[in-house]
PDB file of N, CA and C in Angstrom:
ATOM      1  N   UNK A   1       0.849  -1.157   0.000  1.00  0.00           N
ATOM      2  CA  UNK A   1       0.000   0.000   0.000  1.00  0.00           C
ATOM      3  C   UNK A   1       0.904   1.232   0.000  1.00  0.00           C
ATOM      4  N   UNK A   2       0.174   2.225  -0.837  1.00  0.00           N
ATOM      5  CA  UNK A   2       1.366   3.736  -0.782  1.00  0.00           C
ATOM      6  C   UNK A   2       0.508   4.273   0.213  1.00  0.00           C
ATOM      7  N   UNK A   3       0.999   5.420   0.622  1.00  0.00           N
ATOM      8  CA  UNK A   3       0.098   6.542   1.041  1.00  0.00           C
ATOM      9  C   UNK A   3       0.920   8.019   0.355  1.00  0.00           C
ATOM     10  N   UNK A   4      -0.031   8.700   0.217  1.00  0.00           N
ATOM     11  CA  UNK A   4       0.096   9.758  -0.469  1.00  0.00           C
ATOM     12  C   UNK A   4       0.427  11.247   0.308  1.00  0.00           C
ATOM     13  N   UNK A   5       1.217  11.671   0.234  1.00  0.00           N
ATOM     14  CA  UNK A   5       1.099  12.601   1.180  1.00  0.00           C
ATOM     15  C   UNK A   5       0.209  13.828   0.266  1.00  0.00           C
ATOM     16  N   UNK A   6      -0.746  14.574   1.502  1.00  0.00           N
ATOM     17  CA  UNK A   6      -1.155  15.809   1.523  1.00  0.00           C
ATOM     18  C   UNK A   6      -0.402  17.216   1.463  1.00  0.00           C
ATOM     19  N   UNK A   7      -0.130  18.046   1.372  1.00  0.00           N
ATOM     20  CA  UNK A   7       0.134  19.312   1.523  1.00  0.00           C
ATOM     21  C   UNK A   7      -1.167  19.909   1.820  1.00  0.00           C
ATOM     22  N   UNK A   8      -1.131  20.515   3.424  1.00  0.00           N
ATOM     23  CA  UNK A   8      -2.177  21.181   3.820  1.00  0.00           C
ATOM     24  C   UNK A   8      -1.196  22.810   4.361  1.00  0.00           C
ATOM     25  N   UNK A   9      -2.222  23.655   4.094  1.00  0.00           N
ATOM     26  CA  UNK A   9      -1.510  24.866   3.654  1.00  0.00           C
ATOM     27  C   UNK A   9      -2.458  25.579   4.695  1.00  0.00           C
ATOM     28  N   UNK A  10      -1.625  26.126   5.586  1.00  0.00           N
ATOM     29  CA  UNK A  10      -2.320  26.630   6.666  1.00  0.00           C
ATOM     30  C   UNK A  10      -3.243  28.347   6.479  1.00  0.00           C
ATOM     31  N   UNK A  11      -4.665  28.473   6.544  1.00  0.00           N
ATOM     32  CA  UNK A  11      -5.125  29.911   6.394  1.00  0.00           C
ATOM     33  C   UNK A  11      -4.804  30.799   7.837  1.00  0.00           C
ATOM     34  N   UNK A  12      -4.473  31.966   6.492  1.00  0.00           N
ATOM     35  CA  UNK A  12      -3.778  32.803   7.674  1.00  0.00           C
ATOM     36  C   UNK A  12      -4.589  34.119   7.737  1.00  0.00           C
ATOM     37  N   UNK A  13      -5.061  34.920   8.724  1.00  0.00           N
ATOM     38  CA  UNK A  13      -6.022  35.598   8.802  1.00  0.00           C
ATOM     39  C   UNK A  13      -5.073  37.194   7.931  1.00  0.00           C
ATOM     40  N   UNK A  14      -6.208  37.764   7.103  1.00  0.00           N
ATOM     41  CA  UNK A  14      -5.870  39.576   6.193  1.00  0.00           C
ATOM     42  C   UNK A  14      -6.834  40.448   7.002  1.00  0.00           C
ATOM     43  N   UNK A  15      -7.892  39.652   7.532  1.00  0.00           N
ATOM     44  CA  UNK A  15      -8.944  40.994   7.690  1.00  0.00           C
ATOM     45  C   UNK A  15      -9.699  40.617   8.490  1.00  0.00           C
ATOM     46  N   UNK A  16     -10.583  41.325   9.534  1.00  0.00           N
ATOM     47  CA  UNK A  16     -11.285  40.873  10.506  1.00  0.00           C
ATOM     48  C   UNK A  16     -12.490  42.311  10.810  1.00  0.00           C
ATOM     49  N   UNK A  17     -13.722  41.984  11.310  1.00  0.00           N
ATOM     50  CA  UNK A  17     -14.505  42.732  11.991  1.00  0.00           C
ATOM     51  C   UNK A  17     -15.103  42.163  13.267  1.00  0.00           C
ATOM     52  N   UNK A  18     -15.241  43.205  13.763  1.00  0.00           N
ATOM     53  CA  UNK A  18     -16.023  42.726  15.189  1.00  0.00           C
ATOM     54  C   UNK A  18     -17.102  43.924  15.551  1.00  0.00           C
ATOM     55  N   UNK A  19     -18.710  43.196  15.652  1.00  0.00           N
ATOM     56  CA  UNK A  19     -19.571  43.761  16.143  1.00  0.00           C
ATOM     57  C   UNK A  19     -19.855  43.931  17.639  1.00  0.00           C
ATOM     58  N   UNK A  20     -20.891  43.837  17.772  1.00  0.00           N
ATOM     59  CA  UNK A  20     -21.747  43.831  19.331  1.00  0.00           C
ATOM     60  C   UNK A  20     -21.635  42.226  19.709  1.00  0.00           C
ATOM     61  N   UNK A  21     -22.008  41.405  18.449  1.00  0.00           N
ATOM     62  CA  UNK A  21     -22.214  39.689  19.002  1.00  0.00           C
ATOM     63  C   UNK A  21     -21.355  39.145  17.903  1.00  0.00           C
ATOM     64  N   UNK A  22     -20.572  39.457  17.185  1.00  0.00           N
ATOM     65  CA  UNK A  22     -20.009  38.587  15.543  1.00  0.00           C
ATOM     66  C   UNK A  22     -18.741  39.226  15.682  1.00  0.00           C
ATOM     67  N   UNK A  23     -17.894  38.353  15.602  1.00  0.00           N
ATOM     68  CA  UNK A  23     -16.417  38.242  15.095  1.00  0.00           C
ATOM     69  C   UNK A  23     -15.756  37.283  13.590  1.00  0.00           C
ATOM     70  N   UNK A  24     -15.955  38.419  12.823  1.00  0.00           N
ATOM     71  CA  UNK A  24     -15.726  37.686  11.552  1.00  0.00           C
ATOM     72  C   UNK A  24     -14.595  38.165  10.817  1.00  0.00           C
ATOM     73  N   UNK A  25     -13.639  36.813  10.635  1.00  0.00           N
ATOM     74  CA  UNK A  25     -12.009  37.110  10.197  1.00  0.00           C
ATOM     75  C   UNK A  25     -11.972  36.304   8.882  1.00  0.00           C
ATOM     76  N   UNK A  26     -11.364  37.218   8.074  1.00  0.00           N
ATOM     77  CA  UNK A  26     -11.508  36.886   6.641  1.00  0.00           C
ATOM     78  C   UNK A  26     -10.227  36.194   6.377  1.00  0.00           C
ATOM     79  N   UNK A  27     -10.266  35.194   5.682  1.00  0.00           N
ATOM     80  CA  UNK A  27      -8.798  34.051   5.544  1.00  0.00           C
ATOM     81  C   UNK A  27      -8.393  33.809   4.018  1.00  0.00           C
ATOM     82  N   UNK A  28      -6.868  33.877   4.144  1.00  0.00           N
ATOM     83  CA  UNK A  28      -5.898  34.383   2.571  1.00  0.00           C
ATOM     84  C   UNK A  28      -6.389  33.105   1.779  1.00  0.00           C
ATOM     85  N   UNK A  29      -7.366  32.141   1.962  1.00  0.00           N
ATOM     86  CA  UNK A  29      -7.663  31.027   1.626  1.00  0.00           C
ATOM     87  C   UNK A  29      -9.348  31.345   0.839  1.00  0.00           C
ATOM     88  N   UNK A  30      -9.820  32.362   1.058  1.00  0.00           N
ATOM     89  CA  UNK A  30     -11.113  33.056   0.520  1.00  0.00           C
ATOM     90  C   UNK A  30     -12.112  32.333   1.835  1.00  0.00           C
ATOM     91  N   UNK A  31     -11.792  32.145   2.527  1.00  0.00           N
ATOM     92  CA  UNK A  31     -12.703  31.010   3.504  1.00  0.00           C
ATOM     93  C   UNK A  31     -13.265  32.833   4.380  1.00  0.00           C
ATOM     94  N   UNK A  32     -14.481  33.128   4.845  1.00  0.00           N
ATOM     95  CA  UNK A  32     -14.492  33.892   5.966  1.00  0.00           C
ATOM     96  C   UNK A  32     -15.195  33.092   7.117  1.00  0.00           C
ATOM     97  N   UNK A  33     -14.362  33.404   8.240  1.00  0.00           N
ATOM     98  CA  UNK A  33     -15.256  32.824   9.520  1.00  0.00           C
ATOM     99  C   UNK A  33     -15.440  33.733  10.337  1.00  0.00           C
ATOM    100  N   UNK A  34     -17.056  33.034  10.892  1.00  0.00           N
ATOM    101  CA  UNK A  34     -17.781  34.085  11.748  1.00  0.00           C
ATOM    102  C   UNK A  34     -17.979  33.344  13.277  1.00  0.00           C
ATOM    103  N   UNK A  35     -17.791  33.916  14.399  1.00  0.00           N
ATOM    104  CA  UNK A  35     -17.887  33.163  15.514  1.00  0.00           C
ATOM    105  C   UNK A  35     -18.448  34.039  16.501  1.00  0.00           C
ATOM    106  N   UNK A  36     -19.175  33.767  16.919  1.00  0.00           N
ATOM    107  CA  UNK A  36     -20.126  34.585  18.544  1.00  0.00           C
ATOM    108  C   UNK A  36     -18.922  35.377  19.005  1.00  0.00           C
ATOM    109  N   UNK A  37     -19.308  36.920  19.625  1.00  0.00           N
ATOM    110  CA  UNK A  37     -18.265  37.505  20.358  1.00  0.00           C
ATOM    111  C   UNK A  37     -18.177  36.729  21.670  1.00  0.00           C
ATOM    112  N   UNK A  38     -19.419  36.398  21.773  1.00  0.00           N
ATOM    113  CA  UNK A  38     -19.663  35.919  23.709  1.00  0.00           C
ATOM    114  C   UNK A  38     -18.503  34.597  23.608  1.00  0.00           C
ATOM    115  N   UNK A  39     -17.944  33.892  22.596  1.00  0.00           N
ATOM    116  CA  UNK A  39     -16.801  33.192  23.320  1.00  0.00           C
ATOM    117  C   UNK A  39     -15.587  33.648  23.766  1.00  0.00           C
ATOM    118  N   UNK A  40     -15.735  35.186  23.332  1.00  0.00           N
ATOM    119  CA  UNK A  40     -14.351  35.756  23.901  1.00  0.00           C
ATOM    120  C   UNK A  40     -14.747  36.782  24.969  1.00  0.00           C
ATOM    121  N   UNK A  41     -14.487  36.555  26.207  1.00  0.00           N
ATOM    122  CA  UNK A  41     -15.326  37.652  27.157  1.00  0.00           C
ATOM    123  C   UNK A  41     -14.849  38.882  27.113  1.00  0.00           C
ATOM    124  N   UNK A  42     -13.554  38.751  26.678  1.00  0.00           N
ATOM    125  CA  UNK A  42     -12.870  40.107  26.819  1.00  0.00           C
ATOM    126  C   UNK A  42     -13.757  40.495  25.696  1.00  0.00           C
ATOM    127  N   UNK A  43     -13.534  40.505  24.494  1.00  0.00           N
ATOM    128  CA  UNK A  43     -13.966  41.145  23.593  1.00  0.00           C
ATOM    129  C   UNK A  43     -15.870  41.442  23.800  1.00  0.00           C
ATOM    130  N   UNK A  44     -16.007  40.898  24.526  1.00  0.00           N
ATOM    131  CA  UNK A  44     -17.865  40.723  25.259  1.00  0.00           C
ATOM    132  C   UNK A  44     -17.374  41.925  25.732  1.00  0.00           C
ATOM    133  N   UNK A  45     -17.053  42.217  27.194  1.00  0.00           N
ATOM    134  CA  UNK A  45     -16.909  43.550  27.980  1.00  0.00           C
ATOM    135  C   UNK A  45     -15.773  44.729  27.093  1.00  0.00           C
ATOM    136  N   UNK A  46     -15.640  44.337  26.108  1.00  0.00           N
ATOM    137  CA  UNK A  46     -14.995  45.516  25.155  1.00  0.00           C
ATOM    138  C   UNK A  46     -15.557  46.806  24.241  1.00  0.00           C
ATOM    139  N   UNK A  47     -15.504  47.703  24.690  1.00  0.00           N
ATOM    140  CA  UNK A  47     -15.947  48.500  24.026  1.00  0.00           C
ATOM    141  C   UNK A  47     -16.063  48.570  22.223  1.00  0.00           C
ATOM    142  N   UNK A  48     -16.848  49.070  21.246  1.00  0.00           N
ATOM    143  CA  UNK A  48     -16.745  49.307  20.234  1.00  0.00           C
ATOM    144  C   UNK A  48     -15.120  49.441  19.528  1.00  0.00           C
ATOM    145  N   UNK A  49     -15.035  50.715  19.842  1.00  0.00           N
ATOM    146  CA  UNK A  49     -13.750  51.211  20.105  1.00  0.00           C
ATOM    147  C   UNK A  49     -12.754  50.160  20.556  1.00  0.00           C
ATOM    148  N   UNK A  50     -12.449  50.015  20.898  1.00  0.00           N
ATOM    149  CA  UNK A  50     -11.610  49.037  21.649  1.00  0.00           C
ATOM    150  C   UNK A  50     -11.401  47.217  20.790  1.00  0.00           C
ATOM    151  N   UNK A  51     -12.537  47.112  20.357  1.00  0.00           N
ATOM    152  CA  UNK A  51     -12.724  45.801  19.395  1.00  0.00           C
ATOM    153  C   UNK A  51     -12.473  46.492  18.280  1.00  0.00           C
ATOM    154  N   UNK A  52     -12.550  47.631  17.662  1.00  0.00           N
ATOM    155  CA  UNK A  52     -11.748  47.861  16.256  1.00  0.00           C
ATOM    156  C   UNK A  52     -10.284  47.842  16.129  1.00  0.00           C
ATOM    157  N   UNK A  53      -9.846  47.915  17.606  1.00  0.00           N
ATOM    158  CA  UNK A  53      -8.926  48.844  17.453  1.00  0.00           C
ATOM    159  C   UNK A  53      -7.170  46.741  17.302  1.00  0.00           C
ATOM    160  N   UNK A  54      -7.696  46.238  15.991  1.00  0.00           N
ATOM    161  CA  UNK A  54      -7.098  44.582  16.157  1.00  0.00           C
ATOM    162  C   UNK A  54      -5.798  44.668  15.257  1.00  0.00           C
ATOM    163  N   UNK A  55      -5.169  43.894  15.352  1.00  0.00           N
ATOM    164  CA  UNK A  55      -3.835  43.533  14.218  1.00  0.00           C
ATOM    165  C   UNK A  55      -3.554  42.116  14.055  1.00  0.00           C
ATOM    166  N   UNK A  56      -3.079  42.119  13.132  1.00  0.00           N
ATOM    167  CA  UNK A  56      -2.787  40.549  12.385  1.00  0.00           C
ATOM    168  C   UNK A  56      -1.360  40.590  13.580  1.00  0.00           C
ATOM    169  N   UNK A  57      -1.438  39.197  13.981  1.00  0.00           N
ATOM    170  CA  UNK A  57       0.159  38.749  14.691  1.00  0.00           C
ATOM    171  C   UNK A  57       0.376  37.462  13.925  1.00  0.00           C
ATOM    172  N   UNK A  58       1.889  37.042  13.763  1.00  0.00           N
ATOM    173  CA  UNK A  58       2.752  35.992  13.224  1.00  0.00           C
ATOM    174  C   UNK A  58       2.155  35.672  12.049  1.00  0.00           C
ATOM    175  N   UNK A  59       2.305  36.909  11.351  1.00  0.00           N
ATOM    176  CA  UNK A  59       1.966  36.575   9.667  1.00  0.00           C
ATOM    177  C   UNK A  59       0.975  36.170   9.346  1.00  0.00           C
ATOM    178  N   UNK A  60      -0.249  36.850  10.383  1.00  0.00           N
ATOM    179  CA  UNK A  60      -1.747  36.046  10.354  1.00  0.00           C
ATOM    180  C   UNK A  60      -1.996  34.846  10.689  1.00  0.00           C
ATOM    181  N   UNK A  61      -1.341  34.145  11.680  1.00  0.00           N
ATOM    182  CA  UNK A  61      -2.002  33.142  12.456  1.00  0.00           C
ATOM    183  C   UNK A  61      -2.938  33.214  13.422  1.00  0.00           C
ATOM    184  N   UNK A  62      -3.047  35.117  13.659  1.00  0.00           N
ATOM    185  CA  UNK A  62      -3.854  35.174  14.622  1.00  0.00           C
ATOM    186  C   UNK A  62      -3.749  36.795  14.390  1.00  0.00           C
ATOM    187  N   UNK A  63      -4.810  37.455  15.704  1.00  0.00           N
ATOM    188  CA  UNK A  63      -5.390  38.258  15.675  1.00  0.00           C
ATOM    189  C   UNK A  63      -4.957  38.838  17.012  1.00  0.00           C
ATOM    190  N   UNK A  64      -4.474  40.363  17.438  1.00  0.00           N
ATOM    191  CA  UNK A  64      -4.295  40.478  19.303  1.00  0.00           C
ATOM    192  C   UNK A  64      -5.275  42.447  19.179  1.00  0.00           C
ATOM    193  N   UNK A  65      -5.926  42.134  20.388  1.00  0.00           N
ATOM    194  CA  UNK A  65      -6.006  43.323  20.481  1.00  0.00           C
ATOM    195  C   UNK A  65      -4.879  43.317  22.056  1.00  0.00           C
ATOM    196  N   UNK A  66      -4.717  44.420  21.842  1.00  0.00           N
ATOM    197  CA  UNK A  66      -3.662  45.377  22.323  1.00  0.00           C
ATOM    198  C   UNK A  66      -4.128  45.651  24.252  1.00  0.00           C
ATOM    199  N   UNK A  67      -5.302  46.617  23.822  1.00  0.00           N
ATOM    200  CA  UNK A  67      -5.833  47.349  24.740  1.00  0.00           C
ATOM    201  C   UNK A  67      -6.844  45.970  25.431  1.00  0.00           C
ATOM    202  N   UNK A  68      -6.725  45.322  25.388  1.00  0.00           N
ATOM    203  CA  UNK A  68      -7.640  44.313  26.000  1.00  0.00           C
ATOM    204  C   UNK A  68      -7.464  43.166  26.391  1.00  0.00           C
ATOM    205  N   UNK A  69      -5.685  42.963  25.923  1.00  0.00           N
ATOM    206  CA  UNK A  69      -5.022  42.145  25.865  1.00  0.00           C
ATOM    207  C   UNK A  69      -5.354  40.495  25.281  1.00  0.00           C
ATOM    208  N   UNK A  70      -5.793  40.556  24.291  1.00  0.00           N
ATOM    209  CA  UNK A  70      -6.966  39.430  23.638  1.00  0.00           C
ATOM    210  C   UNK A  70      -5.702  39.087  22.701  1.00  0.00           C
ATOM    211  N   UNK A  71      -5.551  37.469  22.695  1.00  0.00           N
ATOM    212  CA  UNK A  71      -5.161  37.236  21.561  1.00  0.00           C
ATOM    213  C   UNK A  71      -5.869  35.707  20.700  1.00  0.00           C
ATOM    214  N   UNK A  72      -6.597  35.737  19.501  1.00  0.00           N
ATOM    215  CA  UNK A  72      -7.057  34.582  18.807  1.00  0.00           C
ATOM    216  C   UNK A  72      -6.329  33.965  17.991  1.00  0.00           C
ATOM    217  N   UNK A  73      -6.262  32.763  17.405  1.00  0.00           N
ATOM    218  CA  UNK A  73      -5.655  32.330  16.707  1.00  0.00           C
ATOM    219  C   UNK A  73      -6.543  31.853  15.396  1.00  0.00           C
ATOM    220  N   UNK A  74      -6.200  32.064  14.388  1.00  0.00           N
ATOM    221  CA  UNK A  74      -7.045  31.500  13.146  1.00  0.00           C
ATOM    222  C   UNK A  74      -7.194  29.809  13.362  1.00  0.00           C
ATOM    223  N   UNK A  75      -6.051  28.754  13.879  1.00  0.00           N
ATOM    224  CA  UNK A  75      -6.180  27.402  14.109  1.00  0.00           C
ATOM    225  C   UNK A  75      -7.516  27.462  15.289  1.00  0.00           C
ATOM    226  N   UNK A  76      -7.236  28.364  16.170  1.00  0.00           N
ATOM    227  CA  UNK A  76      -8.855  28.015  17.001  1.00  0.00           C
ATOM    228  C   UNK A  76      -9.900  28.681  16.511  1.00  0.00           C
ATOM    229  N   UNK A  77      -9.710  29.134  15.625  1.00  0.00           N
ATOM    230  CA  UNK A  77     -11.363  29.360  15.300  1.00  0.00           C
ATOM    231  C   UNK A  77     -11.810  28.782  14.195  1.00  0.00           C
ATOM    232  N   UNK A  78     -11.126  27.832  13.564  1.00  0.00           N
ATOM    233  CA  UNK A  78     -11.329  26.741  12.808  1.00  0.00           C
ATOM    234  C   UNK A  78     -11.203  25.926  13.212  1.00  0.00           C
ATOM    235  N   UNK A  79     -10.866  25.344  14.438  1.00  0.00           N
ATOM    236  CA  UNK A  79     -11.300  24.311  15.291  1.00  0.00           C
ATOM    237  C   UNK A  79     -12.387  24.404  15.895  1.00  0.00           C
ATOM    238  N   UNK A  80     -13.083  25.764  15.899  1.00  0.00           N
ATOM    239  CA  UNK A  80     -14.436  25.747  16.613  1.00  0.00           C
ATOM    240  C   UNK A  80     -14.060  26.062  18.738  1.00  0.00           C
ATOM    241  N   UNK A  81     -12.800  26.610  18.568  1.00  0.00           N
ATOM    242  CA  UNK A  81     -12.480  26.971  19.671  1.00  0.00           C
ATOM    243  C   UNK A  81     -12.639  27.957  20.791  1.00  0.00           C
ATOM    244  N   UNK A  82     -13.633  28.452  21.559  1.00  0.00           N
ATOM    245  CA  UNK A  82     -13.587  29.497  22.685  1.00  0.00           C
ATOM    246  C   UNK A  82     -12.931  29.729  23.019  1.00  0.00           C
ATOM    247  N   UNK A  83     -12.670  31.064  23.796  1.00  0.00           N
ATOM    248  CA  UNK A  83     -11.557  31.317  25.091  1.00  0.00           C
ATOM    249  C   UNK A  83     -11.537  30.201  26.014  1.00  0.00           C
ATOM    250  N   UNK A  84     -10.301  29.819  26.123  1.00  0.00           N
ATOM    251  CA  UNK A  84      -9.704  29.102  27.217  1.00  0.00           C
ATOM    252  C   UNK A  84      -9.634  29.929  28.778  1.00  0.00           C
ATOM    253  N   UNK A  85      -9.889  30.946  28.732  1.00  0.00           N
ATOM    254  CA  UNK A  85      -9.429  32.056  29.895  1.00  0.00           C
ATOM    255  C   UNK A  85     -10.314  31.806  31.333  1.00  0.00           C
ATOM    256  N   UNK A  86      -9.727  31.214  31.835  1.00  0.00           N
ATOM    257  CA  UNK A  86     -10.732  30.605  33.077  1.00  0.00           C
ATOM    258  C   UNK A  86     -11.256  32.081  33.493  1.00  0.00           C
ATOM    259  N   UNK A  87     -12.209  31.369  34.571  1.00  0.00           N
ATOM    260  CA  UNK A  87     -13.270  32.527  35.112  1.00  0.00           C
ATOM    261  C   UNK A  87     -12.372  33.473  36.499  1.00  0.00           C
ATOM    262  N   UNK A  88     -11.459  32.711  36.836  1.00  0.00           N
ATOM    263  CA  UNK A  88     -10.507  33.815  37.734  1.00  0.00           C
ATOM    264  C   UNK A  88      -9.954  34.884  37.389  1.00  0.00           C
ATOM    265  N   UNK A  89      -9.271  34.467  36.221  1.00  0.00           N
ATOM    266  CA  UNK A  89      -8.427  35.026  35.421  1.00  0.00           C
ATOM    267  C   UNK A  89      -9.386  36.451  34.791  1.00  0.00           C
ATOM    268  N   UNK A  90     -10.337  35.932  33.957  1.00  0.00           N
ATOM    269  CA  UNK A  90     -11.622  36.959  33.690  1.00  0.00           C
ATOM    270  C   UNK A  90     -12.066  37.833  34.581  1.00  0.00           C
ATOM    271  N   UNK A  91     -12.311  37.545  35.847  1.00  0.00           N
ATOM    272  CA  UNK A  91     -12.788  37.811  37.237  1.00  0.00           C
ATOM    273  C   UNK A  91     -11.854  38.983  37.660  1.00  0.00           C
ATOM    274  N   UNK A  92     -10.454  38.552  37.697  1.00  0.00           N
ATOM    275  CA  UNK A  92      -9.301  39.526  37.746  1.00  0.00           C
ATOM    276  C   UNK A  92      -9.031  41.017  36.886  1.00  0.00           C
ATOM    277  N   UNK A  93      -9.524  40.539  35.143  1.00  0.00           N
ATOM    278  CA  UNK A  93      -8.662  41.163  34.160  1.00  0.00           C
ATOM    279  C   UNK A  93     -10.490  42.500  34.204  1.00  0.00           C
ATOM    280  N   UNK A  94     -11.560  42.280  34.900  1.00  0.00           N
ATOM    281  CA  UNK A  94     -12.456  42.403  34.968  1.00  0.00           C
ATOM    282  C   UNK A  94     -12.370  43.413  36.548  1.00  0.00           C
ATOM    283  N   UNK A  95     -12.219  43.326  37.060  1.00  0.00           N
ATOM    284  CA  UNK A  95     -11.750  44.024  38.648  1.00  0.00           C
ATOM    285  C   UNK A  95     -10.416  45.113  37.962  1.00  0.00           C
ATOM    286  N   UNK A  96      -9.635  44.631  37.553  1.00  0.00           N
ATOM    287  CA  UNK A  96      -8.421  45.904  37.223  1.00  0.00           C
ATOM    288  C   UNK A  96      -9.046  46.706  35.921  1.00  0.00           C
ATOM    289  N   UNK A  97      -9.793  46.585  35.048  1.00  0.00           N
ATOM    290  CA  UNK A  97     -10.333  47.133  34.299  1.00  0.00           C
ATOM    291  C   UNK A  97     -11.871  48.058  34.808  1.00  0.00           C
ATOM    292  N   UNK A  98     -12.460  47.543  35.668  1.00  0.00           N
ATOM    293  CA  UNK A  98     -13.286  48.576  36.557  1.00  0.00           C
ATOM    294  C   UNK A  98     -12.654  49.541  37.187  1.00  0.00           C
ATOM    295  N   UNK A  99     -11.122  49.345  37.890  1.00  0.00           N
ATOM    296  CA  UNK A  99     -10.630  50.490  38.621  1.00  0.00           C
ATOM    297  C   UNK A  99      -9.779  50.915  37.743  1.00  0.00           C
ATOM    298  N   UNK A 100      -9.610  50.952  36.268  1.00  0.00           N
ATOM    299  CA  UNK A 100      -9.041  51.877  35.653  1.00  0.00           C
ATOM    300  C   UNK A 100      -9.834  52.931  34.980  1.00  0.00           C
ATOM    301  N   UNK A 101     -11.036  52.639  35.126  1.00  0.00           N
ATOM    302  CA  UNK A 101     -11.929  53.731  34.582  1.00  0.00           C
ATOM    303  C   UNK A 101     -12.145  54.857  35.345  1.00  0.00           C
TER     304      UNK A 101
END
């Protein structure tokens, strides 16, 4: 028996928007994906402003906002992946962000 190898060619994120509930990142592969904001809490308690404000990291493997300290990866959101960010951690980044206002 042969086996054949594949070449799988990884999509790397060019472009992204984020609403009130939709995070949709457009991929160099023509693929666009759209995923609930509510799996990313940060980006949930993020202002308008603040969710525009994104950049491509490592040649588009992913996505960081800055000011919110959020970072996605194009492999998890084609895995169908949520924030991993436990609820302490949230709980925390959520308490220092109330007393910076």
């Amino acid at each position: 028996m042969t086996i054949s190898a594949i070449e799988v060619k990884q999509a790397h994120a060019i472009g992204a928007e984020v609403s009130s509930d939709t995070l949709t990142v457009e991929l160099d592969d023509g693929r666009t994906v759209s995923v609930p904001v509510a799996w990313y809490p940060r980006l949930s308690h993020a202002t308008q402003e603040e969710r525009a404000e994104w950049r491509i990291v490592g040649s588009g493997e992913g996505l960081h906002w800055a000011s919110i300290d959020e970072d996605i990866s194009v492999d998890g959101l084609l895995a169908g992946r949520p924030s991993g960010e436990s609820r302490s951690s949230l709980s925390r980044w959520l308490e220092q962000r109330s007393g910076a206002v």
